[in-house]
PDB file of N, CA and C in Angstrom:
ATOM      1  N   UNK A   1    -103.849-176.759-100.989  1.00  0.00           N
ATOM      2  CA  UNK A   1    -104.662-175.597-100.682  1.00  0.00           C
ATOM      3  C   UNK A   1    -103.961-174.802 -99.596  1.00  0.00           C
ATOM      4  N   UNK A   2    -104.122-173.464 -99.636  1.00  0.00           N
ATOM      5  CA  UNK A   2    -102.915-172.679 -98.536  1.00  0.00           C
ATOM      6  C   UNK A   2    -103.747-172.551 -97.456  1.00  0.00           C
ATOM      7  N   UNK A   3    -103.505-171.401 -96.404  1.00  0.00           N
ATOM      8  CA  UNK A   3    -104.302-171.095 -95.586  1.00  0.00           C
ATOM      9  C   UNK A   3    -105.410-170.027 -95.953  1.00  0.00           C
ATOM     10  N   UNK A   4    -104.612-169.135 -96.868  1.00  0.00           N
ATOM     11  CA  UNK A   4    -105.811-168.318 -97.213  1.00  0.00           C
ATOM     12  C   UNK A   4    -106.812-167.950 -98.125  1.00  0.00           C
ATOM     13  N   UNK A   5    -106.709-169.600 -98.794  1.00  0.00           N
ATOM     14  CA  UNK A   5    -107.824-170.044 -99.551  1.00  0.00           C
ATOM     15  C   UNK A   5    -108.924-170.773 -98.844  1.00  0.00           C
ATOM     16  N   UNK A   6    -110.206-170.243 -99.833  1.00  0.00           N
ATOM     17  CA  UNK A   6    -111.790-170.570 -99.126  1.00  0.00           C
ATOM     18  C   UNK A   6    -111.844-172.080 -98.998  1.00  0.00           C
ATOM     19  N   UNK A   7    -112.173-172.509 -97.744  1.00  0.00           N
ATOM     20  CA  UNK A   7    -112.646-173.922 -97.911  1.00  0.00           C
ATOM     21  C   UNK A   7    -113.879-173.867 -97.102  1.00  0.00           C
ATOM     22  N   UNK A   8    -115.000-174.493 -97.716  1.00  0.00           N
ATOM     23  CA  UNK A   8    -116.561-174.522 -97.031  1.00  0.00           C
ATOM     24  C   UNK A   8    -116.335-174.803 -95.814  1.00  0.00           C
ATOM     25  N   UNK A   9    -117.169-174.199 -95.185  1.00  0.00           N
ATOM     26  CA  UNK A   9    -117.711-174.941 -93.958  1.00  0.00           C
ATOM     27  C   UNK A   9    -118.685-176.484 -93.880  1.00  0.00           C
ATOM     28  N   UNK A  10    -118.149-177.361 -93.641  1.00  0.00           N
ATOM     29  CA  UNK A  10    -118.468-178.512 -93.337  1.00  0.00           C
ATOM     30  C   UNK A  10    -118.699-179.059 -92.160  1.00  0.00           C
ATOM     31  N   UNK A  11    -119.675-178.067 -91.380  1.00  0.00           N
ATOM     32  CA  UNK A  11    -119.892-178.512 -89.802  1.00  0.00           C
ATOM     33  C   UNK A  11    -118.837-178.309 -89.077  1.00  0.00           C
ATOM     34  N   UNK A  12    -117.237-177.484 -89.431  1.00  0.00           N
ATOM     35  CA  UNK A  12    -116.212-177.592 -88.565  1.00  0.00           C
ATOM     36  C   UNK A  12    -115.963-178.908 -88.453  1.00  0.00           C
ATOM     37  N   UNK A  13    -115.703-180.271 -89.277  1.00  0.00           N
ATOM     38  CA  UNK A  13    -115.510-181.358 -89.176  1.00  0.00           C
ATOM     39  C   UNK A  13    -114.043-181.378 -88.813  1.00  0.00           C
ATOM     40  N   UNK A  14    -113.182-181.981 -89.449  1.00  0.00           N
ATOM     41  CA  UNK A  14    -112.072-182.738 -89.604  1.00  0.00           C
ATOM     42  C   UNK A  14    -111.556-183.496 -88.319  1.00  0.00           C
ATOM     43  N   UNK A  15    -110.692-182.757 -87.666  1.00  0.00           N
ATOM     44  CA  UNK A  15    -110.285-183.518 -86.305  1.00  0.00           C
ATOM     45  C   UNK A  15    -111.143-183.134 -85.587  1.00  0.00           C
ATOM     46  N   UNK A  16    -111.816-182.011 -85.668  1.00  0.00           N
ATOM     47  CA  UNK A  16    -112.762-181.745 -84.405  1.00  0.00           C
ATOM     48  C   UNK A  16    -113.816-182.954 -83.939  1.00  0.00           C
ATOM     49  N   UNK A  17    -114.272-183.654 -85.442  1.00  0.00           N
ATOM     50  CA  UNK A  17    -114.989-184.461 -84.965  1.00  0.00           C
ATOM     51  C   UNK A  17    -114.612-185.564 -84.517  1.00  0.00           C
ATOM     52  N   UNK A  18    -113.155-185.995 -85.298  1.00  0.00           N
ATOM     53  CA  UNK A  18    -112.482-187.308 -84.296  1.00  0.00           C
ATOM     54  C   UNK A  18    -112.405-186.945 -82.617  1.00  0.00           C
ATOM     55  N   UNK A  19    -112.632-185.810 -82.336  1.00  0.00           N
ATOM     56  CA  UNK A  19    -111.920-185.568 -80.925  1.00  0.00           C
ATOM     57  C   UNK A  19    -112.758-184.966 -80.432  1.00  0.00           C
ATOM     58  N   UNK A  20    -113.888-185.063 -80.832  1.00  0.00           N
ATOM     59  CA  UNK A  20    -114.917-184.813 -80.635  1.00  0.00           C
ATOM     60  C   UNK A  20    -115.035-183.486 -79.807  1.00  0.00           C
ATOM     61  N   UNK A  21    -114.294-182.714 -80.276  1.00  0.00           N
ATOM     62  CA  UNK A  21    -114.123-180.806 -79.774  1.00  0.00           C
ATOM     63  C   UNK A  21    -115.157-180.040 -80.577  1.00  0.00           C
ATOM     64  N   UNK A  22    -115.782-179.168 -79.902  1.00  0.00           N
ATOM     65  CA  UNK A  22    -116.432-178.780 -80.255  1.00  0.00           C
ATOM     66  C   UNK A  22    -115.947-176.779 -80.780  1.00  0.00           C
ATOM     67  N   UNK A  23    -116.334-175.919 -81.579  1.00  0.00           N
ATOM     68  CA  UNK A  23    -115.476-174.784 -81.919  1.00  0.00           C
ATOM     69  C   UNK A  23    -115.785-174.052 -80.553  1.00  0.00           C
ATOM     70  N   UNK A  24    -117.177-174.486 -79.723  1.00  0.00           N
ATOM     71  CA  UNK A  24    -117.031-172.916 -78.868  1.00  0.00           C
ATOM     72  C   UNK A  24    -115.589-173.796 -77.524  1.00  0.00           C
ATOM     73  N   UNK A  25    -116.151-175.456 -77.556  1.00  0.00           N
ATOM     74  CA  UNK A  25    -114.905-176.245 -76.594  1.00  0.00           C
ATOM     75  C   UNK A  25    -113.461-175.759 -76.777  1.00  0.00           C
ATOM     76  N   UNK A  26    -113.455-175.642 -77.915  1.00  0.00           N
ATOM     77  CA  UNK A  26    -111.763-175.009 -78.698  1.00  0.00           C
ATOM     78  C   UNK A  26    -111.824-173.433 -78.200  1.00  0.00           C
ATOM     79  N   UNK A  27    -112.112-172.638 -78.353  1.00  0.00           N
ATOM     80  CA  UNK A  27    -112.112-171.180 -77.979  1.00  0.00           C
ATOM     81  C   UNK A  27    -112.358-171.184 -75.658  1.00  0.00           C
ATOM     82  N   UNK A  28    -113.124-171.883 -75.705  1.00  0.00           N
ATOM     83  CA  UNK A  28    -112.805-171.636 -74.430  1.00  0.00           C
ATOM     84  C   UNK A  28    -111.575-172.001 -73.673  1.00  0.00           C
ATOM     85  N   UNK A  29    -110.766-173.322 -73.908  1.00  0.00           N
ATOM     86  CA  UNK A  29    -109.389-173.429 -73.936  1.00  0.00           C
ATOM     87  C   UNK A  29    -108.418-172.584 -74.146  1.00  0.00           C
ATOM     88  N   UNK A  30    -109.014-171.635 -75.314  1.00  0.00           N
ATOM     89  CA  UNK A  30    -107.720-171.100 -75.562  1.00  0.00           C
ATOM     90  C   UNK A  30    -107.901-169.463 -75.293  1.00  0.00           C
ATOM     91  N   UNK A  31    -108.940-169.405 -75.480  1.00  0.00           N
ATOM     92  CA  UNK A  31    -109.661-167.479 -75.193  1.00  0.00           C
ATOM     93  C   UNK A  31    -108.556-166.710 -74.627  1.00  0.00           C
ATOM     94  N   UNK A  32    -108.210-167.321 -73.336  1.00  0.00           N
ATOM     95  CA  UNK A  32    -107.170-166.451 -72.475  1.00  0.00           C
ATOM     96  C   UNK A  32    -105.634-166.435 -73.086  1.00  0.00           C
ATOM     97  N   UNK A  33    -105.560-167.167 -74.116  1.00  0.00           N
ATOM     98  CA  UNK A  33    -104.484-166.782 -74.927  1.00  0.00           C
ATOM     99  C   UNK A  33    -104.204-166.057 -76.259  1.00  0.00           C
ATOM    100  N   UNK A  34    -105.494-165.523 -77.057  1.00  0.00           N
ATOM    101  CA  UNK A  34    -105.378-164.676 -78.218  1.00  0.00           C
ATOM    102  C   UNK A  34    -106.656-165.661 -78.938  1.00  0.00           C
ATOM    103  N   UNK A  35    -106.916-166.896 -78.244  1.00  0.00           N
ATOM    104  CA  UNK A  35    -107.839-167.528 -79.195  1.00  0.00           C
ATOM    105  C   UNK A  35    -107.235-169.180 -80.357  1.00  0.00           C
ATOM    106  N   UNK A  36    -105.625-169.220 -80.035  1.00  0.00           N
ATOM    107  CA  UNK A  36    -105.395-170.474 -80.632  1.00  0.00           C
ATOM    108  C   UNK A  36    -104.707-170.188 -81.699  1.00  0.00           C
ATOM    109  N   UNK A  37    -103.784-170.423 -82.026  1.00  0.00           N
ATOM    110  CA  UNK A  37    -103.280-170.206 -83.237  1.00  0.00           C
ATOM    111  C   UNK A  37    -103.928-170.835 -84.920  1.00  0.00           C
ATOM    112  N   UNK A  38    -103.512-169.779 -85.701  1.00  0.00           N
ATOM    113  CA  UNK A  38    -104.245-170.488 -87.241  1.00  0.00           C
ATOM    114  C   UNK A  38    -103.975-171.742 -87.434  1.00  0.00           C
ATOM    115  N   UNK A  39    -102.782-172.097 -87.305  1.00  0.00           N
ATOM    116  CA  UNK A  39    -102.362-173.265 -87.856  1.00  0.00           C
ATOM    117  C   UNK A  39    -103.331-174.401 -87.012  1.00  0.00           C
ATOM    118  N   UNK A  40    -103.522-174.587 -85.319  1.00  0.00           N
ATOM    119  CA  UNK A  40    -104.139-174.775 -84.973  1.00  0.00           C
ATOM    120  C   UNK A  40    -105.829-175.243 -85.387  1.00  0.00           C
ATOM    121  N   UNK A  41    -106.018-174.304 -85.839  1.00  0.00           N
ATOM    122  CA  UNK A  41    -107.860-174.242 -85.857  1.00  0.00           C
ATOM    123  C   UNK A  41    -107.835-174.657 -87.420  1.00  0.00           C
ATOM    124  N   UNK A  42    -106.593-174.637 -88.380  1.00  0.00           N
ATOM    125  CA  UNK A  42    -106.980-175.105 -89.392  1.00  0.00           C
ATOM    126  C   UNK A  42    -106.875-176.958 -89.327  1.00  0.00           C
ATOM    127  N   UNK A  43    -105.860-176.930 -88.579  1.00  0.00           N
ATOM    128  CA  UNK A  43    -105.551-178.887 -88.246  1.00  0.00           C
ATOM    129  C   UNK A  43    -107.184-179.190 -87.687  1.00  0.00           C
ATOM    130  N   UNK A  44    -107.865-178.475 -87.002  1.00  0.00           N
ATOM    131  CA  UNK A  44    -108.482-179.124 -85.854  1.00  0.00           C
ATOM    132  C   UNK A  44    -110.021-179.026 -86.279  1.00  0.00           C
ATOM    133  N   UNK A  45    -110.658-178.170 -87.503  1.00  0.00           N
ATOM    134  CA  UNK A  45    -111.497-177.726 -88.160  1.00  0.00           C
ATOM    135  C   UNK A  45    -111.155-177.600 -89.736  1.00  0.00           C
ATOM    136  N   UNK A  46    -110.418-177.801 -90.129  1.00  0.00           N
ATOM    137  CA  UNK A  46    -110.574-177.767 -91.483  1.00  0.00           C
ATOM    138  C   UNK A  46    -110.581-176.492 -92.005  1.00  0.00           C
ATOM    139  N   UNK A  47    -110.397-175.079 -91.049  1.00  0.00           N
ATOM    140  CA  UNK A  47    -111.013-173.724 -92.188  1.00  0.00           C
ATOM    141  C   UNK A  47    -109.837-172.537 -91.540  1.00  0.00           C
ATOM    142  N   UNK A  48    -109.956-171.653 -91.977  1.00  0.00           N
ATOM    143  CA  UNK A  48    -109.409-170.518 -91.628  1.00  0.00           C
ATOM    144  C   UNK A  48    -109.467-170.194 -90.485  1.00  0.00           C
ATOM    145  N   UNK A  49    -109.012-169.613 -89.677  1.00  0.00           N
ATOM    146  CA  UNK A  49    -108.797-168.863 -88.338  1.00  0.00           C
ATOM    147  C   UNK A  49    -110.500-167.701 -88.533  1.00  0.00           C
ATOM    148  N   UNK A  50    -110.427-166.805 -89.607  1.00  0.00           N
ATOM    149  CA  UNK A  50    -111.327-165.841 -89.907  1.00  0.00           C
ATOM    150  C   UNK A  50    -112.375-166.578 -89.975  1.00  0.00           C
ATOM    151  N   UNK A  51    -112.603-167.417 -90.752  1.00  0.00           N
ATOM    152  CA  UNK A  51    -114.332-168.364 -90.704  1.00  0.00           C
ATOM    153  C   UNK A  51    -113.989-168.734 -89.906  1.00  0.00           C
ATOM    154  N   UNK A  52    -113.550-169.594 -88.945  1.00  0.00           N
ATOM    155  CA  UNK A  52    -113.844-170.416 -87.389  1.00  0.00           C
ATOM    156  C   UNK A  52    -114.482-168.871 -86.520  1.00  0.00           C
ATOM    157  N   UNK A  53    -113.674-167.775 -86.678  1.00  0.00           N
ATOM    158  CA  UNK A  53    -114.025-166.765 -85.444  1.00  0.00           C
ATOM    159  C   UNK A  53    -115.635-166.299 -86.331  1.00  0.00           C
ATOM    160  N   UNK A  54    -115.484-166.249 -87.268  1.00  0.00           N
ATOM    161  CA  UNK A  54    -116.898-165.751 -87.724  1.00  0.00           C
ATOM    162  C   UNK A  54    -118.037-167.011 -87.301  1.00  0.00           C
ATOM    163  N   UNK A  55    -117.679-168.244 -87.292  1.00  0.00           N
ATOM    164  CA  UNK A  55    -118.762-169.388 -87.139  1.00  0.00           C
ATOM    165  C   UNK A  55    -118.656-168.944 -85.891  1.00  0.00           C
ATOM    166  N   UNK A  56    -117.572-168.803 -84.859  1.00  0.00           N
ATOM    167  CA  UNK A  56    -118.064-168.458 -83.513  1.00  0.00           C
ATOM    168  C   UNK A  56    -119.001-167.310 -82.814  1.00  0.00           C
ATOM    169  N   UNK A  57    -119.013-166.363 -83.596  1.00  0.00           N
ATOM    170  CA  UNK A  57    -120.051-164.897 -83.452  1.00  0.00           C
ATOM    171  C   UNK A  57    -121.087-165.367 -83.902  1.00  0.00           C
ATOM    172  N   UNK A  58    -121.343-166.366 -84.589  1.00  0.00           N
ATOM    173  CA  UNK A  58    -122.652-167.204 -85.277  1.00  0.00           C
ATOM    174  C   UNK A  58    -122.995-167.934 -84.268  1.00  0.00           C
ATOM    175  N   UNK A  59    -122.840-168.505 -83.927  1.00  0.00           N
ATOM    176  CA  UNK A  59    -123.433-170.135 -82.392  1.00  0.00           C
ATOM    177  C   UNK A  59    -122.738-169.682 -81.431  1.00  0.00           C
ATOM    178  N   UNK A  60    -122.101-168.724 -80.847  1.00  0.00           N
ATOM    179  CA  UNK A  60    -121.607-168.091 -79.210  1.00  0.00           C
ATOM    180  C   UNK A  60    -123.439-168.279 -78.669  1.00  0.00           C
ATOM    181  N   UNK A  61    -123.840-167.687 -78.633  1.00  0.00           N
ATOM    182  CA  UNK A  61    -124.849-167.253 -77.921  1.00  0.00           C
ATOM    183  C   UNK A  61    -125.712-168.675 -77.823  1.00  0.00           C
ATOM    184  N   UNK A  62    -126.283-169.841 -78.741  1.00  0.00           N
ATOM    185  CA  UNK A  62    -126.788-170.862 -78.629  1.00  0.00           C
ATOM    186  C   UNK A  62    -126.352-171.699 -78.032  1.00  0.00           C
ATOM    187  N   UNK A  63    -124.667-171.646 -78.002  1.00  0.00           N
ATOM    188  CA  UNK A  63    -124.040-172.942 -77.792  1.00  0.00           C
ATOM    189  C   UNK A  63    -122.801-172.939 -76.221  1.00  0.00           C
ATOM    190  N   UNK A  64    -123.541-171.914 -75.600  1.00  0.00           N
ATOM    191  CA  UNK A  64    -122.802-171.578 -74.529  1.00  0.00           C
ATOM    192  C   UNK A  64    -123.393-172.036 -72.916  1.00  0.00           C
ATOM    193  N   UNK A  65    -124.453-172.156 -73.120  1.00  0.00           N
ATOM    194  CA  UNK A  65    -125.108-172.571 -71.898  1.00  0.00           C
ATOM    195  C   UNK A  65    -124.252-172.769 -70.587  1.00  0.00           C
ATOM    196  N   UNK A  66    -123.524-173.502 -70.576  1.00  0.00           N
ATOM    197  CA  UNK A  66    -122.717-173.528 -69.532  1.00  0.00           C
ATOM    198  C   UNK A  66    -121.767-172.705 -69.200  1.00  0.00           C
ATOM    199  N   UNK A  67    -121.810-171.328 -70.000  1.00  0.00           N
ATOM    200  CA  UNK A  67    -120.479-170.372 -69.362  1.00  0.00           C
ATOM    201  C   UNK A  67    -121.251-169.096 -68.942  1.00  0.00           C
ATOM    202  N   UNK A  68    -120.673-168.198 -68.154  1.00  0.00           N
ATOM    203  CA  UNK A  68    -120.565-167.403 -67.715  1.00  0.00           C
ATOM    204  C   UNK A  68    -120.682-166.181 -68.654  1.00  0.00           C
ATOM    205  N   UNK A  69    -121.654-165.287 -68.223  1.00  0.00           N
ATOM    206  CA  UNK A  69    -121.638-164.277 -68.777  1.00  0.00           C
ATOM    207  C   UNK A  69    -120.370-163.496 -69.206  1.00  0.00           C
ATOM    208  N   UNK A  70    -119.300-163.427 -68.238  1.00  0.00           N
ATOM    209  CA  UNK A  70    -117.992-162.503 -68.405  1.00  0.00           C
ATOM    210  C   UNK A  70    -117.118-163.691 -69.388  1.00  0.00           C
ATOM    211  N   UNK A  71    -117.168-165.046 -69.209  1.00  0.00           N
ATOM    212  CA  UNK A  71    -116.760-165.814 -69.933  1.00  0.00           C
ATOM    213  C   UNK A  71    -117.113-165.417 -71.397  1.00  0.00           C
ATOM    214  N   UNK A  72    -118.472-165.436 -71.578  1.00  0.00           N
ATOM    215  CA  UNK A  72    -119.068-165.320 -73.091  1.00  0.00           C
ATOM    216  C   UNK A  72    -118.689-164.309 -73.624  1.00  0.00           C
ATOM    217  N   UNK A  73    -118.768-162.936 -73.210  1.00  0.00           N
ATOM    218  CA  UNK A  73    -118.216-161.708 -73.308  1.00  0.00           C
ATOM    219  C   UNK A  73    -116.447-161.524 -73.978  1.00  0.00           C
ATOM    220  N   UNK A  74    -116.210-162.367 -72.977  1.00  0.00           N
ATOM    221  CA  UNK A  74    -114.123-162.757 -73.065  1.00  0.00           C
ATOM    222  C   UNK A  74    -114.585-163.154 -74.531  1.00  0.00           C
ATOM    223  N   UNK A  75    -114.871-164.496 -74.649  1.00  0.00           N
ATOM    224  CA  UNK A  75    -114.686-165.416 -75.923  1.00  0.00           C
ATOM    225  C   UNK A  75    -115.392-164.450 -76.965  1.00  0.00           C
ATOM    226  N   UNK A  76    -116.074-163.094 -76.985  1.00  0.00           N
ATOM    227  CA  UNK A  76    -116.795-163.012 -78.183  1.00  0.00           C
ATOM    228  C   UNK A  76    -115.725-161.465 -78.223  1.00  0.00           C
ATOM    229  N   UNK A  77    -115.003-161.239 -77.216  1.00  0.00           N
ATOM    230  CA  UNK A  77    -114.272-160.126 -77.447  1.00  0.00           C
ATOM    231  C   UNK A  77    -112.676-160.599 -78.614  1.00  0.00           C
ATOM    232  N   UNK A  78    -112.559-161.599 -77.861  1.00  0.00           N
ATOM    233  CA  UNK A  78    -111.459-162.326 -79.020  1.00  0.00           C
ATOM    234  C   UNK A  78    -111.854-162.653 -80.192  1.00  0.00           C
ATOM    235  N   UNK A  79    -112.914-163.136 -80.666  1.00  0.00           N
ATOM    236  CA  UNK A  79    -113.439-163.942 -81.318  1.00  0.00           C
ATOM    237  C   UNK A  79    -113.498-162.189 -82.217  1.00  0.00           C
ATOM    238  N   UNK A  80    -113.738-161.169 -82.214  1.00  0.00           N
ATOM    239  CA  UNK A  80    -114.079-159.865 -82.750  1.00  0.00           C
ATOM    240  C   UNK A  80    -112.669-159.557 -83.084  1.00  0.00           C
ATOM    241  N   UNK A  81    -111.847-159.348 -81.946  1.00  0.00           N
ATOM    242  CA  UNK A  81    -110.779-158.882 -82.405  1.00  0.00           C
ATOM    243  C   UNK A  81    -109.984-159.542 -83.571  1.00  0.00           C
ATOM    244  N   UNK A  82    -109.373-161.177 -83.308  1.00  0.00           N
ATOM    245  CA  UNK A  82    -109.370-161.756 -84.333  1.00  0.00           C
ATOM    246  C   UNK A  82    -109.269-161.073 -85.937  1.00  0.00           C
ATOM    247  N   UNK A  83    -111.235-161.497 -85.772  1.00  0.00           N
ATOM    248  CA  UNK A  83    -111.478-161.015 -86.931  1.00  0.00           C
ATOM    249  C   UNK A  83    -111.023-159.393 -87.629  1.00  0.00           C
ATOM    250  N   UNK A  84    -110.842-158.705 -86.626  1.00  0.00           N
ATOM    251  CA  UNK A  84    -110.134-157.440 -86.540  1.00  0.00           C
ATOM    252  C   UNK A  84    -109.101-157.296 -87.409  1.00  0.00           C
ATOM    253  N   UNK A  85    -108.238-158.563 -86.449  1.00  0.00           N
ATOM    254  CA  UNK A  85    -106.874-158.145 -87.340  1.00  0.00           C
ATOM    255  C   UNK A  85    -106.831-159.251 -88.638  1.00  0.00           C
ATOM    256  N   UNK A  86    -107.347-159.958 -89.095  1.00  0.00           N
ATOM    257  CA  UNK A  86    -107.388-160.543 -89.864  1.00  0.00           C
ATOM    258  C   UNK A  86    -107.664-159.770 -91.391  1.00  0.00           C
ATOM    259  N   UNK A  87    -108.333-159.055 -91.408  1.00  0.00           N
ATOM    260  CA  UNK A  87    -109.342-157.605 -91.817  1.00  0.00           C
ATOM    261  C   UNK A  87    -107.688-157.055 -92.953  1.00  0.00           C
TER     262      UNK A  87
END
């Protein structure tokens, strides 16, 4: 299967759940760098770069509790752009 074929969403499983990372845990790590590379988020979740940033505009706001407003803002500005250039 390539990268830019559909694969379901399955809870963001694969390694994430061995390593028990969570997608917004993964984006805050990496936010200040473009957000993580594809290859990345496909090893570590199982899905596309474009569905991971779209699951993230989906649960940002529920699953953030512990960050910072300008934090949340950062991560949902990448998390947009992304999807931007993906487009």
């Amino acid at each position: 299967m390539t990268v830019h074929q559909h694969r379901p969403n399955n809870g963001l499983r694969n390694r994430a759940a061995d390593t028990k990372a969570t997608p917004v845990d993964f984006l805050t790590q990496w936010y200040r760098h473009g957000g993580g590379s594809d290859q990345e988020i496909l090893e570590t979740f199982g899905i596309t770069s474009r569905e991971y940033f779209a699951h993230i505009l989906e649960i940002l706001d529920d699953e953030c509790g512990d960050l910072s407003g300008t934090t949340v803002a950062a991560i949902r500005s990448v998390a947009r752009r992304r999807l931007w250039l993906a487009s």
